[in-house]
Protein backbone atom coordinates (compact mmCIF):
# COMPACT_ATOMS: atom_id res chain seq x y z
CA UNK A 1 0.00 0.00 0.00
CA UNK A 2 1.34 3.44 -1.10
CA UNK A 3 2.30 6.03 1.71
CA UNK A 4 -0.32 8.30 -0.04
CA UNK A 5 -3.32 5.39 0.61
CA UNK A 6 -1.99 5.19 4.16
CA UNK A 7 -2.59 8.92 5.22
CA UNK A 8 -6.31 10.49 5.57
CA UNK A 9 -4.72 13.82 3.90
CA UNK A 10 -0.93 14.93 3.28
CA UNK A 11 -1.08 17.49 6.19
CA UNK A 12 -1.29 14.77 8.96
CA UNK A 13 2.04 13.81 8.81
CA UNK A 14 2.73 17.39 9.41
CA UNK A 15 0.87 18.05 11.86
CA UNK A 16 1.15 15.25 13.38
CA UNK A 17 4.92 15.82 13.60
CA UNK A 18 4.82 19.28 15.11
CA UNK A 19 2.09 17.80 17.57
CA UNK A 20 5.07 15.21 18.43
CA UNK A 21 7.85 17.44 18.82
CA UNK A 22 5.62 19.88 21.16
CA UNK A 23 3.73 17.58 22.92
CA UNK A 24 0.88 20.07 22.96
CA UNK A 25 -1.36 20.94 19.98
CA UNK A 26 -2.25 24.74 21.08
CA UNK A 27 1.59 25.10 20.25
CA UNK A 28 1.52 22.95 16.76
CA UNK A 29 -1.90 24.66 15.90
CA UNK A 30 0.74 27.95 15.90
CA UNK A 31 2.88 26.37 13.09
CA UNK A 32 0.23 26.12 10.79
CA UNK A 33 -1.61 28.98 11.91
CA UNK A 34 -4.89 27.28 12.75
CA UNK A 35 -6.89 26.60 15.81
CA UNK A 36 -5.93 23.83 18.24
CA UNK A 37 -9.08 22.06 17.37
CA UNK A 38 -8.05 22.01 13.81
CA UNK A 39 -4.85 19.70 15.14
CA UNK A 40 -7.00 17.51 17.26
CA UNK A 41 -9.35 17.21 14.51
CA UNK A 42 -6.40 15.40 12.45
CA UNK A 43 -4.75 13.81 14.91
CA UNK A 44 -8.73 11.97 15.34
CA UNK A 45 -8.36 11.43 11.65
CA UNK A 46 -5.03 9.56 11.18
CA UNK A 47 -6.04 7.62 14.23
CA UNK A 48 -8.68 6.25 12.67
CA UNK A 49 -7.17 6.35 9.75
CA UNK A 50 -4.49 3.61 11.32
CA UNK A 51 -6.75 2.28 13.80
CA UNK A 52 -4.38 3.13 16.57
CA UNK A 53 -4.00 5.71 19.38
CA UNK A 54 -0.81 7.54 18.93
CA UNK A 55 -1.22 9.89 21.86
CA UNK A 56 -2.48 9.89 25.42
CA UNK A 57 -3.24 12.50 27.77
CA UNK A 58 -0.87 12.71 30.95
CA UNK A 59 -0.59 15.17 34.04
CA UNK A 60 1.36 17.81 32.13
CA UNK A 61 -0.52 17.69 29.06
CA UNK A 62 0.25 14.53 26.33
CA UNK A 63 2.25 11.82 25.69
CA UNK A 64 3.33 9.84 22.94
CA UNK A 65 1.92 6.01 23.21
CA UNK A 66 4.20 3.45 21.81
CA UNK A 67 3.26 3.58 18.05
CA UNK A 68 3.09 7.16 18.39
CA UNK A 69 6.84 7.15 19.44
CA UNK A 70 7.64 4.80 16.54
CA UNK A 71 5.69 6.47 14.42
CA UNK A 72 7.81 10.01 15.41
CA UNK A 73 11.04 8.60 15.55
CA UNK A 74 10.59 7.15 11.25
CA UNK A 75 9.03 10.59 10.60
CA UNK A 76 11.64 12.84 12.36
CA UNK A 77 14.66 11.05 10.18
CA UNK A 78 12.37 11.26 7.29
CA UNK A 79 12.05 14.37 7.69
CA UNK A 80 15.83 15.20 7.99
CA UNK A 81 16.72 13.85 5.27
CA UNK A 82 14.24 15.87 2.90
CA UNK A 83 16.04 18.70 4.28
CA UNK A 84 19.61 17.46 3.54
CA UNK A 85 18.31 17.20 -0.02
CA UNK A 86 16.70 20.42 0.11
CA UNK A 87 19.74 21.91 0.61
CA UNK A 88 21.82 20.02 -1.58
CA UNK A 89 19.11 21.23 -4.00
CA UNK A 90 19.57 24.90 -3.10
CA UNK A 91 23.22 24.12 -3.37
CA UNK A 92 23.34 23.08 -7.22
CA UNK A 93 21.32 26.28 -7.31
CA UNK A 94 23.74 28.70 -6.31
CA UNK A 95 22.91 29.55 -2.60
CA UNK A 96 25.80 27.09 -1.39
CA UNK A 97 27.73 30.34 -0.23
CA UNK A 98 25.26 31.74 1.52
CA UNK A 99 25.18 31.61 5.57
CA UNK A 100 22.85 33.02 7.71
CA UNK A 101 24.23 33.54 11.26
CA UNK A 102 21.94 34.60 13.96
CA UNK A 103 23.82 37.36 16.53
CA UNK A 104 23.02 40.39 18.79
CA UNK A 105 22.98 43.77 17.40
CA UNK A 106 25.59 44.78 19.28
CA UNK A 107 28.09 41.72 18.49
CA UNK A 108 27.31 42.26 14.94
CA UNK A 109 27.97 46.17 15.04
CA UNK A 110 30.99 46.53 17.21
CA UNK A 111 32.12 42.88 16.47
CA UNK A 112 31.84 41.73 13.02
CA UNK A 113 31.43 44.91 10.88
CA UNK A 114 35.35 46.10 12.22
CA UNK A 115 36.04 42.61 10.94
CA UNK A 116 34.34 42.87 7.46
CA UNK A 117 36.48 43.27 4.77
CA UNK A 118 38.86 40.63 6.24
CA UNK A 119 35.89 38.32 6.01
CA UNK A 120 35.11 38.77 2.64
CA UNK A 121 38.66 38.81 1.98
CA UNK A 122 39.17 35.21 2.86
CA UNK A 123 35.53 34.18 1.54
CA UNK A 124 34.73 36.30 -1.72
CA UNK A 125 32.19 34.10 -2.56
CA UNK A 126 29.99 33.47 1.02
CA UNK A 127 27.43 36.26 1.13
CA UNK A 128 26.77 36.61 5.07
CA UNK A 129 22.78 36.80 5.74
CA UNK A 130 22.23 38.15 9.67
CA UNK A 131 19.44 37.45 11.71
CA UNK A 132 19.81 40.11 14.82
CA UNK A 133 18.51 39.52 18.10
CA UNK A 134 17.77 42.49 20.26
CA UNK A 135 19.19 41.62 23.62
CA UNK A 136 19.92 38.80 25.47
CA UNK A 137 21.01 36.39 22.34
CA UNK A 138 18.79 33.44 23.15
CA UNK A 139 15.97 31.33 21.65
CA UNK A 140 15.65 28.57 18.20
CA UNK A 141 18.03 28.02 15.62
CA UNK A 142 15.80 25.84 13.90
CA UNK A 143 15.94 28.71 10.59
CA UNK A 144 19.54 29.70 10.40
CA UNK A 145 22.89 27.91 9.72
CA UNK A 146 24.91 29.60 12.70
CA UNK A 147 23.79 31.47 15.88
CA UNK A 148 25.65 33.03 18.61
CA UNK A 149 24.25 31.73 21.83
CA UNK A 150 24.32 32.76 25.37
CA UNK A 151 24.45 29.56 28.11
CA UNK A 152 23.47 26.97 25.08
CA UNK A 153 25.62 24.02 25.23
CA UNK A 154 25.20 21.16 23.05
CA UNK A 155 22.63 19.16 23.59
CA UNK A 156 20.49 16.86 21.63
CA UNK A 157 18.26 19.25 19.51
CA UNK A 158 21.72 21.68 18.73
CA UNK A 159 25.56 21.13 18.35
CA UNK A 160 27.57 23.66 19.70
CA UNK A 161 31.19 25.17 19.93
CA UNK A 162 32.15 27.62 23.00
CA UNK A 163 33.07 31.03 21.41
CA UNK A 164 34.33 33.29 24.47
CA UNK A 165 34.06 33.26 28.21
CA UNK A 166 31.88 36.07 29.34
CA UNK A 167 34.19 38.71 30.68
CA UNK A 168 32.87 42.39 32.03
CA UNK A 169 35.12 44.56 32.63
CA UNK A 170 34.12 48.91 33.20
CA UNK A 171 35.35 51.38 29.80
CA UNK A 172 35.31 54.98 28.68
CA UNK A 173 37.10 57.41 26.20
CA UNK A 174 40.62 58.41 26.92
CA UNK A 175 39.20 61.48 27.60
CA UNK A 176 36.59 60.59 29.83
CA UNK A 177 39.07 58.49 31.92
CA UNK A 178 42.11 61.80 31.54
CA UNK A 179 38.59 64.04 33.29
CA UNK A 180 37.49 62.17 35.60
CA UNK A 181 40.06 58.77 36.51
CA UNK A 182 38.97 56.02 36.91
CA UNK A 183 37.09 53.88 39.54
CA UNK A 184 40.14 52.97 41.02
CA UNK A 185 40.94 56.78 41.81
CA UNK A 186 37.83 58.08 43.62
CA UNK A 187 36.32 57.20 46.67
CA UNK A 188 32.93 57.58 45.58
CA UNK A 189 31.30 57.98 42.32
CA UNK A 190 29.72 61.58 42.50
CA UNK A 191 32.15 62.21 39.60
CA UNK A 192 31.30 60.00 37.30
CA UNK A 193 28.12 58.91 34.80
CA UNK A 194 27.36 55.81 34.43
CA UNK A 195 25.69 54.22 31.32
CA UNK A 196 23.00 51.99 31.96
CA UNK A 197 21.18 49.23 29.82
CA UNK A 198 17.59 49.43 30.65
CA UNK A 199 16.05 45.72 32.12
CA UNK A 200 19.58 44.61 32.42
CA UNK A 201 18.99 42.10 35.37
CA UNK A 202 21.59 39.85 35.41
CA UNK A 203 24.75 41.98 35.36
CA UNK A 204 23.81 45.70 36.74
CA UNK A 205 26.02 48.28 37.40
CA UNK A 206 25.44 47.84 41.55
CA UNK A 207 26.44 44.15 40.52
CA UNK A 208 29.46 44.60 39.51
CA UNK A 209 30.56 47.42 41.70
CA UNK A 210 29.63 45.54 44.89
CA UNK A 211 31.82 42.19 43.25
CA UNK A 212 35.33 44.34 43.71
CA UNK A 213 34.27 46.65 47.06
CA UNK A 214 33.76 49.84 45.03
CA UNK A 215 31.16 52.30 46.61
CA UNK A 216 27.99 52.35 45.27
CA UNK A 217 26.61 54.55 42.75
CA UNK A 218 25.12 57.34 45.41
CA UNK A 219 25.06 60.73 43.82
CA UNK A 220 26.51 59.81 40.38
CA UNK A 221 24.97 60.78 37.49
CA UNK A 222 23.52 57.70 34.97
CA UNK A 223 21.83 57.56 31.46
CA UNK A 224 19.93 54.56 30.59
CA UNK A 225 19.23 52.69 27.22
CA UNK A 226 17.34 50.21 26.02
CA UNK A 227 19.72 48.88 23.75
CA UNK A 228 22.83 47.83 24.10
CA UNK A 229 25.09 49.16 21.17
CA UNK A 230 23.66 52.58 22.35
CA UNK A 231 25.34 52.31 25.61
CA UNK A 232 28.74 51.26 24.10
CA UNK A 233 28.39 54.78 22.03
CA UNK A 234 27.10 56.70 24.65
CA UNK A 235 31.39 55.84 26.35
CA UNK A 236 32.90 55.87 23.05
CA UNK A 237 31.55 59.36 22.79
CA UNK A 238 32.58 60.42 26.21
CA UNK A 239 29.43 60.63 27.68
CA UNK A 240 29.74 58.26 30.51
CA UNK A 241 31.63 55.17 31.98
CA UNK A 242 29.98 51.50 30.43
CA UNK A 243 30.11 47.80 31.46
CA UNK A 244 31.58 46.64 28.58
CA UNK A 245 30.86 42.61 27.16
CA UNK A 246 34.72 41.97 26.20
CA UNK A 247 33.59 40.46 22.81
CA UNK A 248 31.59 43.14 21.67
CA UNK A 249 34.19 46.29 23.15
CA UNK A 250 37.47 44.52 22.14
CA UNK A 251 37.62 46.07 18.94
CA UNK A 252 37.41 49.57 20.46
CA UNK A 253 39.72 48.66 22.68
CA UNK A 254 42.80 48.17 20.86
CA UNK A 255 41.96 51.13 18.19
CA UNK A 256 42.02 52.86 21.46
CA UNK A 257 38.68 54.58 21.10
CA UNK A 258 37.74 52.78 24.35
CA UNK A 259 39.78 52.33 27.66
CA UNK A 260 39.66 50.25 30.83
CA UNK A 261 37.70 52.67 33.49
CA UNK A 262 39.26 50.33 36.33
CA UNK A 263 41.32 47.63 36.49
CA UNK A 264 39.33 44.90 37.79
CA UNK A 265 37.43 42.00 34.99
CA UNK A 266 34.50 39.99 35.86
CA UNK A 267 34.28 36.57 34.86
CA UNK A 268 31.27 34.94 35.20
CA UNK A 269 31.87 31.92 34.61
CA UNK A 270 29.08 31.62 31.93
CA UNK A 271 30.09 31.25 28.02
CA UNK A 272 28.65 32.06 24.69
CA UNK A 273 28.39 29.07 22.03
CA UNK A 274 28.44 29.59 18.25
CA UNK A 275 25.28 26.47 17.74
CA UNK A 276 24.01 24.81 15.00
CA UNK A 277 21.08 22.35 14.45
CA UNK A 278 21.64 18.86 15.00
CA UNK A 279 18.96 17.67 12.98
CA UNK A 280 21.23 18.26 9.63
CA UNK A 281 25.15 18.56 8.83
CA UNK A 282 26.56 21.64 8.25
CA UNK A 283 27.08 22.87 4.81
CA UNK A 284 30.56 23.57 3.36
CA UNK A 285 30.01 27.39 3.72
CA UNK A 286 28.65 27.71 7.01
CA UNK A 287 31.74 25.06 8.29
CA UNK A 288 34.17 27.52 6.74
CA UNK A 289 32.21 30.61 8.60
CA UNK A 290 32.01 28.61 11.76
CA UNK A 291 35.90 27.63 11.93
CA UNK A 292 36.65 31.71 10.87
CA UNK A 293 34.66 32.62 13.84
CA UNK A 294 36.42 30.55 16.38
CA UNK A 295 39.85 31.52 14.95
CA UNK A 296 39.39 34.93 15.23
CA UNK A 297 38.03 34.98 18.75
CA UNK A 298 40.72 32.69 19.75
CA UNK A 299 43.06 35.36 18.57
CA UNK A 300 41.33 38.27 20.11
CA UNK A 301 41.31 36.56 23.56
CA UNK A 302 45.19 36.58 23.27
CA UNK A 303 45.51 40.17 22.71
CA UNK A 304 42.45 41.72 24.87
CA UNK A 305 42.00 39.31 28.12
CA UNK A 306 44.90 39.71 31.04
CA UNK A 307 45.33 36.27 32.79
């Protein structure tokens, strides 16, 4: 019997697979952009279709039953490999130097644009595609070839590669820093403005401050931003002291348009991960990408970090 006889309609093997991979229809009904009754009414149909229950309700919402799970598991590598020939396809058709890569704003800005020309240098024919993420860079990487991740080790939905150690450290202008020292010279900050990112929750300004035994911000002067490259310009421009991401101000920092604003670093512990999907092999271009990007960060970590 033909695959075609065996399904009540082509879009149940669809929907059944994003029904799968959820294990929750409201969410699958979102893929396709219909209701969550729409799912449930074709998950009803290829049931009866087969004549078998493929999922069961449980305490946190549904489970797979047994053929459901075998069911998945053929569909899932099915699936994967349509896409490896999909993109062999797209290959053959020309796109096989393009790379999308996935990054913050401000990595891209102060980051890879400095960086450029020496990319397309070594790769004349990759055309770079970015996908920017405002913030935190988190969340899927189901629809690019390479993301820059925050805290996303591999696991078995993405491979991953660490990129850089998460490093803080305070900077300003050579001229802000020649005005008004640096936190090292004052004991208090009345001096000084501080540049803030708005919502930034995990690594404030009092944060960091408190980590080495500086005084706390009482009487100083701030401005606040709700984006993060704005807050690196705000110090390049003299306007204020910023806590610098290492990655994203080392660039600055040895064309000497930024400056350490005290001498103390703070290493989180945490990493950032350049991540791929697992569910397909990486394409010539985005492995060539992908190895450029840890080479140069491996360099840059040489020349910026002190030990």
């Amino acid at each position: 019997m033909t695959l075609r006889k065996l399904l009540p309609s082509p879009n149940a093997i669809f929907m059944f697979e994003a029904a799968a991979r959820h294990l929750n229809f409201t969410s699958a009904a979102r893929e396709f952009n219909v209701t969550q009754s729409a799912i449930s009414r074709m998950i009803a149909r290829l049931e009866s279709h087969l004549d078998v229950k493929l999922f069961v309700r449980a305490p946190t919402g549904i489970d797979l039953t047994d053929d459901g799970r075998l069911l998945y598991g053929a569909v899932g590598s099915g699936f994967q490999q349509i896409e490896i020939a999909l993109d062999d396809i797209r290959a053959r058709q020309g796109e096989a130097g393009t790379v999308t890569l996935s990054l913050s704003s401000a990595f891209a800005m102060h980051w890879f644009m400095p960086r450029f020309d020496r990319f397309q240098a070594s790769f004349p024919g990759i055309d770079l595609r970015f996908q920017l993420v405002r913030g935190e860079p988190t969340g899927p990487i189901e629809d690019v070839d390479l993301a820059i991740r925050y805290n996303q080790p591999p696991n078995a939905e993405q491979q991953s590669w660490a990129l850089m150690e998460e490093v803080v450290l305070p900077v300003c202008s050579p001229s802000y820093l020649a005005e008004h020292g640096s936190l090292d010279d004052c004991s208090d900050l009345s001096r000084h403005t501080l540049a803030h990112l708005s919502g930034a929750l995990r690594i404030p300004w009092q944060h960091y401050l408190a980590q080495f035994d500086y005084p706390q911000p009482v009487g100083s002067r701030s401005l606040t931003f709700s984006d993060y490259t704005l807050v690196v310009q705000s110090a390049i421009k003299g306007r204020g002291m910023a806590l610098g991401w290492w990655h994203v101000v080392a660039h600055e920092l040895l064309q000497k348009g930024l400056v350490k604003g005290g001498r103390h670093e703070l290493r989180t512990g945490d990493h950032y991960y350049l991540a791929a999907t697992a569910r397909r092999p990486l394409r010539k271009p985005a492995v060539l990408v992908r190895d450029w990007l840890l080479n140069e960060m491996a360099v840059l970590k040489r020349e910026i970090l002190t030990g």
